[in-house]
N, C-alpha and C. Protein backbone atom coordinates (compact mmCIF):
# COMPACT_ATOMS: atom_id res chain seq x y z
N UNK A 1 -10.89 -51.61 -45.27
CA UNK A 1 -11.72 -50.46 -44.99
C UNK A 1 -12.90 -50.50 -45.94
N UNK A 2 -14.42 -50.43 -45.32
CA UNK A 2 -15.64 -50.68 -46.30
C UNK A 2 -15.67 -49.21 -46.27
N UNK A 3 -16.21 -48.39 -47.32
CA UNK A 3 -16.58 -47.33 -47.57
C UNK A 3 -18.54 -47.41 -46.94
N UNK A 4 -19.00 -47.12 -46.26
CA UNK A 4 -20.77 -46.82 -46.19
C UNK A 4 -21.08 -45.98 -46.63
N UNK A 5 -22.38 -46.49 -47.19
CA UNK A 5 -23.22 -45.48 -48.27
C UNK A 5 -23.95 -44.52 -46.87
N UNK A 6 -23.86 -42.91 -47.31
CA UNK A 6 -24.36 -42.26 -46.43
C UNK A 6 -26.31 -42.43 -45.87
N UNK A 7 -26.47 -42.67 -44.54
CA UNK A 7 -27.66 -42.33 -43.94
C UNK A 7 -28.26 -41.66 -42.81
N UNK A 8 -28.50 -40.22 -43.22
CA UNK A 8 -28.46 -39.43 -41.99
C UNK A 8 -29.21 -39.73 -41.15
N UNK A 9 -30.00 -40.87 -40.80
CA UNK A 9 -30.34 -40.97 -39.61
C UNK A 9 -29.29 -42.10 -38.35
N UNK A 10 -28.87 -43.25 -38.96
CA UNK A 10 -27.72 -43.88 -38.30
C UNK A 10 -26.18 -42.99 -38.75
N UNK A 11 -26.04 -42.22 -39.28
CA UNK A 11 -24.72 -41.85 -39.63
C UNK A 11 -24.53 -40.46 -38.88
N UNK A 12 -22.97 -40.45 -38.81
CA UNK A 12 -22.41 -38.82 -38.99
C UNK A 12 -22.63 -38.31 -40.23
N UNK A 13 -22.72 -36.89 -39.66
CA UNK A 13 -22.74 -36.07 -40.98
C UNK A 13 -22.07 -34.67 -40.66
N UNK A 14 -21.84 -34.04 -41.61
CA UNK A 14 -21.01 -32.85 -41.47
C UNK A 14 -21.60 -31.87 -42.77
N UNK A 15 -21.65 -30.45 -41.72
CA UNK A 15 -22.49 -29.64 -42.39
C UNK A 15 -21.45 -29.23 -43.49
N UNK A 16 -22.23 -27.76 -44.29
CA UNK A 16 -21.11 -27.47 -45.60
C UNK A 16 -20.18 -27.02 -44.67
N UNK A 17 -20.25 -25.82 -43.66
CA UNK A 17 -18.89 -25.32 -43.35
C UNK A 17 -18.16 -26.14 -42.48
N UNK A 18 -18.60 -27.29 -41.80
CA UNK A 18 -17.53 -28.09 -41.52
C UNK A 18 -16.83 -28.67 -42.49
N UNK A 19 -17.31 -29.31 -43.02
CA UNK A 19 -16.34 -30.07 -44.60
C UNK A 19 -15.76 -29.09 -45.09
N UNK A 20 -16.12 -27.83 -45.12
CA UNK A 20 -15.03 -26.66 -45.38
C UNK A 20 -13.94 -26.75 -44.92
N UNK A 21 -14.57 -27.02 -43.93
CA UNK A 21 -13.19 -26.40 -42.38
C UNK A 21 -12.21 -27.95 -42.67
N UNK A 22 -12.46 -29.22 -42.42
CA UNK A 22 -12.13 -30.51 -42.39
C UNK A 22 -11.01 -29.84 -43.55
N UNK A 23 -12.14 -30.09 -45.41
CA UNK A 23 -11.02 -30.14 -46.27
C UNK A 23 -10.19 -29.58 -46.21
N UNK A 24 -9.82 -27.86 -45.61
CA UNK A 24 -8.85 -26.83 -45.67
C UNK A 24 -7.69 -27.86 -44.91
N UNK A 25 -8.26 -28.53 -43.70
CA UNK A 25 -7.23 -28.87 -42.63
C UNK A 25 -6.59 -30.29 -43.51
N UNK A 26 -6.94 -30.73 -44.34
CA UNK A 26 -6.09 -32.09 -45.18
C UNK A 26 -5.56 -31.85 -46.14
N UNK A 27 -6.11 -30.71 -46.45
CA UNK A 27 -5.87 -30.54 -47.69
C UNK A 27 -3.97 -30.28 -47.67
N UNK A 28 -3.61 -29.74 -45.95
CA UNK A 28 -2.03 -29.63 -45.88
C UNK A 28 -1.76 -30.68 -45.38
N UNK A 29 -2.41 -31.83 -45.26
CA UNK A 29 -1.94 -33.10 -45.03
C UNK A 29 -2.11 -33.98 -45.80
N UNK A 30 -1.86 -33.97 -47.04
CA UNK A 30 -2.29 -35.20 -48.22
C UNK A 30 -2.09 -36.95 -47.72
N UNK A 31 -3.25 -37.14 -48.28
CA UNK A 31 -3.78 -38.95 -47.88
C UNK A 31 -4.05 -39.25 -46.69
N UNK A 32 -4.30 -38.04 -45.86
CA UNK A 32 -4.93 -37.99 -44.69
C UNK A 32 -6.38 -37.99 -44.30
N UNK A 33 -7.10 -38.85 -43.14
CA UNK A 33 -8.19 -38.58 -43.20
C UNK A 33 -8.98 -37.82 -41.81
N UNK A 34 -9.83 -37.91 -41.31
CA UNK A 34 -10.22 -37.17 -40.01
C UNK A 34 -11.26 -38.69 -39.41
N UNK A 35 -10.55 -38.83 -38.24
CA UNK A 35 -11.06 -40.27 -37.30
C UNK A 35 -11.63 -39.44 -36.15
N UNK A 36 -13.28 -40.12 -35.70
CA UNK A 36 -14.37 -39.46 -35.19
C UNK A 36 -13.97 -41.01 -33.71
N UNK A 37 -13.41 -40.40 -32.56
CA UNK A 37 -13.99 -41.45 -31.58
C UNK A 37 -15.13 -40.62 -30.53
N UNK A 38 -14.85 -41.72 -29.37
CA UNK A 38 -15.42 -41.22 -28.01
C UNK A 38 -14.16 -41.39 -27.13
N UNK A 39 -14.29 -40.72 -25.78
CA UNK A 39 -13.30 -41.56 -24.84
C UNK A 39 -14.09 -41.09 -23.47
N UNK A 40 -13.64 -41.89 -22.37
CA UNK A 40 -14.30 -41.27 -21.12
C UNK A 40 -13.74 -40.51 -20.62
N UNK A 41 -14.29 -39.37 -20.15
CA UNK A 41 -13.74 -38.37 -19.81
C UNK A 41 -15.37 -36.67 -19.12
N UNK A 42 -14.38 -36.56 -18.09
CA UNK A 42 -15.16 -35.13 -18.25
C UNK A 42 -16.23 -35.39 -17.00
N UNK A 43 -17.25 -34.68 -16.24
CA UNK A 43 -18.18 -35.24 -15.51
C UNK A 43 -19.01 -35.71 -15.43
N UNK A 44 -19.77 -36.06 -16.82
CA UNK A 44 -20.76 -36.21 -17.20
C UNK A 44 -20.41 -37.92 -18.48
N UNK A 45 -19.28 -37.96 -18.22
CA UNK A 45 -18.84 -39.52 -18.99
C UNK A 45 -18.03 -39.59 -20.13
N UNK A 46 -18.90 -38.61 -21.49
CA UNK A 46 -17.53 -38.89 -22.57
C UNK A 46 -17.35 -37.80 -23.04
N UNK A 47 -16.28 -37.60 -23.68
CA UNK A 47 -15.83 -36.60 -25.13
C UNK A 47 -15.58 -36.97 -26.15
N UNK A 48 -15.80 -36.04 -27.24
CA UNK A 48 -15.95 -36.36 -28.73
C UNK A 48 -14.65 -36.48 -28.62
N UNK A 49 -13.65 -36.79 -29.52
CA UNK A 49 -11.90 -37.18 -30.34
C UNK A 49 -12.07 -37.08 -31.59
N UNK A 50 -11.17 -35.66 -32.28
CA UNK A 50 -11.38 -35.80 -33.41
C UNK A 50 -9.47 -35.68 -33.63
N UNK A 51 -9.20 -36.91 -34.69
CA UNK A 51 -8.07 -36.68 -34.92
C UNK A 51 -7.45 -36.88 -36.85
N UNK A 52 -6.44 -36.34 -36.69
CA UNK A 52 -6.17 -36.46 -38.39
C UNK A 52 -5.01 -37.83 -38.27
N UNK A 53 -5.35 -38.59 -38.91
CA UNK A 53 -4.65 -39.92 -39.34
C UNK A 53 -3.96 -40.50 -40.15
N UNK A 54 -3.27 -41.35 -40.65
CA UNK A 54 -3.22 -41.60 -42.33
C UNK A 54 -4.18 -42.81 -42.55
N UNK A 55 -4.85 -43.73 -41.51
CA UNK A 55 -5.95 -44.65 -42.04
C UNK A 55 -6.48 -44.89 -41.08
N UNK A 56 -7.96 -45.67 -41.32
CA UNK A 56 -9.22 -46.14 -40.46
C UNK A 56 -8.72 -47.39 -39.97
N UNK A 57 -9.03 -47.64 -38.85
CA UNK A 57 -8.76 -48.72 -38.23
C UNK A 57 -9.66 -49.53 -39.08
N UNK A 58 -10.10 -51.04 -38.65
CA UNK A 58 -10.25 -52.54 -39.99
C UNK A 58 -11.42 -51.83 -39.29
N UNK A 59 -12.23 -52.22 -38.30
CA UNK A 59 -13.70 -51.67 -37.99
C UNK A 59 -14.72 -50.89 -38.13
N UNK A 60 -13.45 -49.56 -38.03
CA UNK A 60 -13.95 -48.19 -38.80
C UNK A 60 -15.35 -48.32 -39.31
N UNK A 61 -16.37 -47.44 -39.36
CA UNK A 61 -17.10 -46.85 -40.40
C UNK A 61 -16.47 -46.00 -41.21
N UNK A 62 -16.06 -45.99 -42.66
CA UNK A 62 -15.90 -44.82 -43.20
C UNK A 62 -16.60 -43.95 -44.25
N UNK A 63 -16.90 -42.80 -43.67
CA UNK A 63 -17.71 -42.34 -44.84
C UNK A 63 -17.76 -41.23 -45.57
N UNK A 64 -17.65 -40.55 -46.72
CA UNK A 64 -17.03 -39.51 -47.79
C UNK A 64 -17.63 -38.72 -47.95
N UNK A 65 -17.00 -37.31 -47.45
CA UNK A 65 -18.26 -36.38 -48.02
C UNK A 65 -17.23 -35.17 -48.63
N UNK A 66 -17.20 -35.37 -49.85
CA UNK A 66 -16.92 -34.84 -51.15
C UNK A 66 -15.14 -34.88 -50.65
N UNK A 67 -14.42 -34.31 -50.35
CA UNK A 67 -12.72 -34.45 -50.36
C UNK A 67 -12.43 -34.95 -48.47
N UNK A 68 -13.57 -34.61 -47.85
CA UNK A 68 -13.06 -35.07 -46.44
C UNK A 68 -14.02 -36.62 -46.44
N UNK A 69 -12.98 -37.29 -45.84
CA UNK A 69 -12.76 -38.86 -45.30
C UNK A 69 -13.05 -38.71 -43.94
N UNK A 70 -14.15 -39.20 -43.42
CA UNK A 70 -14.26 -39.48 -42.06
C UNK A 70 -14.41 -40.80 -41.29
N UNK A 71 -13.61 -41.29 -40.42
CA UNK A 71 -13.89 -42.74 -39.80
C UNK A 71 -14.20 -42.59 -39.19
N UNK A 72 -15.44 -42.93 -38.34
CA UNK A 72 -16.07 -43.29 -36.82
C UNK A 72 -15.93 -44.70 -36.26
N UNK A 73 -15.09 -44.19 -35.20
CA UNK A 73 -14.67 -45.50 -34.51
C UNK A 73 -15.71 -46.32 -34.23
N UNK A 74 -15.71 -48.00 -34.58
CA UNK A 74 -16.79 -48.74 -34.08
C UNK A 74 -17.06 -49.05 -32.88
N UNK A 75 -16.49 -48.60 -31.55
CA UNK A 75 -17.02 -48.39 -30.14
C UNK A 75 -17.79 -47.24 -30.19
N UNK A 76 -17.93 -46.66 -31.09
CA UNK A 76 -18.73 -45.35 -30.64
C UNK A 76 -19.21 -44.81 -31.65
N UNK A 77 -19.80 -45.90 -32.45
CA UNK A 77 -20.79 -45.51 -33.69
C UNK A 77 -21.95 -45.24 -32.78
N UNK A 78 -22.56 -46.64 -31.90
CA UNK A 78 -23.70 -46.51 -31.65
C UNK A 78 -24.41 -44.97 -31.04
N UNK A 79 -23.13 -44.59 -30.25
CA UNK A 79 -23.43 -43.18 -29.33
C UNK A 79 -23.65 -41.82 -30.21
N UNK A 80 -22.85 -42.30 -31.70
CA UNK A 80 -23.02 -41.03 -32.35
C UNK A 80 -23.97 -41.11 -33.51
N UNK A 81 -24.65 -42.17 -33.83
CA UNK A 81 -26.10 -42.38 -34.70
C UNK A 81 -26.29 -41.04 -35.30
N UNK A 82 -26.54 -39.96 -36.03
CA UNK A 82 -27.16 -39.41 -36.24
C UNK A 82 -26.44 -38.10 -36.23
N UNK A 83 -25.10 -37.83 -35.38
CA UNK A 83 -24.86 -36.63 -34.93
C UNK A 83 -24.50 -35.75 -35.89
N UNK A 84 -25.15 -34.54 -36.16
CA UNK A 84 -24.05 -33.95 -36.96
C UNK A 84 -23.21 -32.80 -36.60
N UNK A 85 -21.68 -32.80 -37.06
CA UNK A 85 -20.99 -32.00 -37.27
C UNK A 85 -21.05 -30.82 -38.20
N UNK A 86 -21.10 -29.79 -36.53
CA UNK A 86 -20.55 -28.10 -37.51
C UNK A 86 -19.71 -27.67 -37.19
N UNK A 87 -19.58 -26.57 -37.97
CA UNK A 87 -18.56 -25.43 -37.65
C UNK A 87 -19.26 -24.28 -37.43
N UNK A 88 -19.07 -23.52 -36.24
CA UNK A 88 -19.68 -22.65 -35.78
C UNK A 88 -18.55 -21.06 -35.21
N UNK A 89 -19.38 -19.87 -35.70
CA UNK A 89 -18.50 -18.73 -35.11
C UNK A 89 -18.91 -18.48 -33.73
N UNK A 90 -18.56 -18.08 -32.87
CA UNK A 90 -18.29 -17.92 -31.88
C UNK A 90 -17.64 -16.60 -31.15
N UNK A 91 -18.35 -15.31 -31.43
CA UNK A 91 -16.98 -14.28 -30.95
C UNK A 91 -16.21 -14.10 -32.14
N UNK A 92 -14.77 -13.85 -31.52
CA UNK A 92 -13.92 -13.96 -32.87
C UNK A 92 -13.36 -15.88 -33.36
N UNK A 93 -13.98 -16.81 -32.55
CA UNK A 93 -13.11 -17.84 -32.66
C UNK A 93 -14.51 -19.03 -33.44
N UNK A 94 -14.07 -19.70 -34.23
CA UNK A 94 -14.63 -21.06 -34.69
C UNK A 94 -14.64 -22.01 -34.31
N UNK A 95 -15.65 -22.45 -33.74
CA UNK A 95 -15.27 -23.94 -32.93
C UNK A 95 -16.76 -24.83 -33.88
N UNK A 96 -15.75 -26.16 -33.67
CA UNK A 96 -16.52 -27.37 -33.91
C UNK A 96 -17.47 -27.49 -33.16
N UNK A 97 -18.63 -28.00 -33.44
CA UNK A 97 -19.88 -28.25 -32.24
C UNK A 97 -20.33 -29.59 -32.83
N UNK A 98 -20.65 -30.70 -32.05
CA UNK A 98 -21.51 -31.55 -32.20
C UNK A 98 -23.13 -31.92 -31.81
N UNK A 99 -23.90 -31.95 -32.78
CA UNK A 99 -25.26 -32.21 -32.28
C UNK A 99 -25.81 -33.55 -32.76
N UNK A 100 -25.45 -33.97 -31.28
CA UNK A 100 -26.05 -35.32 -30.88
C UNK A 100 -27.13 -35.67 -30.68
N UNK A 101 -27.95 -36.24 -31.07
CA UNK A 101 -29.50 -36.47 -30.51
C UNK A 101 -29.85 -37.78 -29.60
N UNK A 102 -28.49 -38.54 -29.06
CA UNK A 102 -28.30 -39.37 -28.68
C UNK A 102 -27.89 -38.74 -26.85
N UNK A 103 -27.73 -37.61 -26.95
CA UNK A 103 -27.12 -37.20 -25.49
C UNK A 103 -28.69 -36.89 -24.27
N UNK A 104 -28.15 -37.21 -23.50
CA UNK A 104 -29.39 -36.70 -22.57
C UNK A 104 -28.41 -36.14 -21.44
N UNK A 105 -27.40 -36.21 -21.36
CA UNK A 105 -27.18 -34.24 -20.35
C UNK A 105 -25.68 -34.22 -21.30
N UNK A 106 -25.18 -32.94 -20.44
CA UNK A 106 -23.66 -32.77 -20.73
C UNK A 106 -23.69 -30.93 -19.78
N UNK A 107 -22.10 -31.75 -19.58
CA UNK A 107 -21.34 -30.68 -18.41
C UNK A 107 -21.73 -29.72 -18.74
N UNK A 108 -21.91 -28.62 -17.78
CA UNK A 108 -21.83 -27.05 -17.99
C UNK A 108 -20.78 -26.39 -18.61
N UNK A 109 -19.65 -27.18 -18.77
CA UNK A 109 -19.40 -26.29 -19.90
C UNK A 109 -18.43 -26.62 -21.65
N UNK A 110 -19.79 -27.83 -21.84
CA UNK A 110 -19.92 -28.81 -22.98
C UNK A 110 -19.00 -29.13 -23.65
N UNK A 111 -17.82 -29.73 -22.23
CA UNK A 111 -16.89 -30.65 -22.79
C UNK A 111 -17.11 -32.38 -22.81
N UNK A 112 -18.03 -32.49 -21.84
CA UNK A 112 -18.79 -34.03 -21.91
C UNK A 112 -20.29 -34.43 -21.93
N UNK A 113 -20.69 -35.61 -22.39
CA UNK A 113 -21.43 -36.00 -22.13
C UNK A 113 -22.22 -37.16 -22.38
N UNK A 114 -23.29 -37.44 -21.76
CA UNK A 114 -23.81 -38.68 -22.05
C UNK A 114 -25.30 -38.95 -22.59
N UNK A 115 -24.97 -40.89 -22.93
CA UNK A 115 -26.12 -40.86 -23.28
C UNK A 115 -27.09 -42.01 -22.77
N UNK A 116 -28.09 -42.62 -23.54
CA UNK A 116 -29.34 -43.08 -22.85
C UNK A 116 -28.72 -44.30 -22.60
């Protein structure tokens, strides 16, 4: 596993209250990290996959932002260049949002989508 030095224009990134949100969620899973894929799915082609792991696959990108560990799968670095991860309120509920600058549509009701 190579660690990459962070660059927000080819990289993920994750705002403060996501890495909030991330560390709270490892923090009850010690030596755990959070793995970023794609998969096809949805009408519009893909969905984000975010899952908690105990390691990065050999390909992995992995990259550190302060106690959360994130791997982005290497099929789907290229699609996520740049994106960053928040955490957003919503009503009474918090949801993750991704902003991609790589997408040019996604479903009506932004469980997929694609890009160029």
């Amino acid at each position: 596993m190579t660690v990459t030095t962070f660059d927000p224009v080819s990289s993920v990134s994750l705002t403060a209250s996501a890495q909030k949100y991330f560390a709270s969620k490892l923090a009850k899973q010690p030596s755990k990290l959070i793995r970023l894929s794609t998969k096809e799915s949805g009408c519009t082609g893909f969905s984000y996959v975010l899952d908690i792991v105990d390691a990065a696959l050999d390909n992995d990108t992995v990259l550190e932002f302060g106690d959360v560990v994130l791997a982005v799968d290497s099929q789907s670095v290229s699609m996520l260049q740049g994106t960053e991860i928040d955490l957003v309120r919503e009503g009474v509920n918090e949801v993750v949002k991704f902003k991609n600058p790589n997408v040019v549509a996604e479903c009506g009701c932004g469980e997929s989508f694609s890009v160029s």
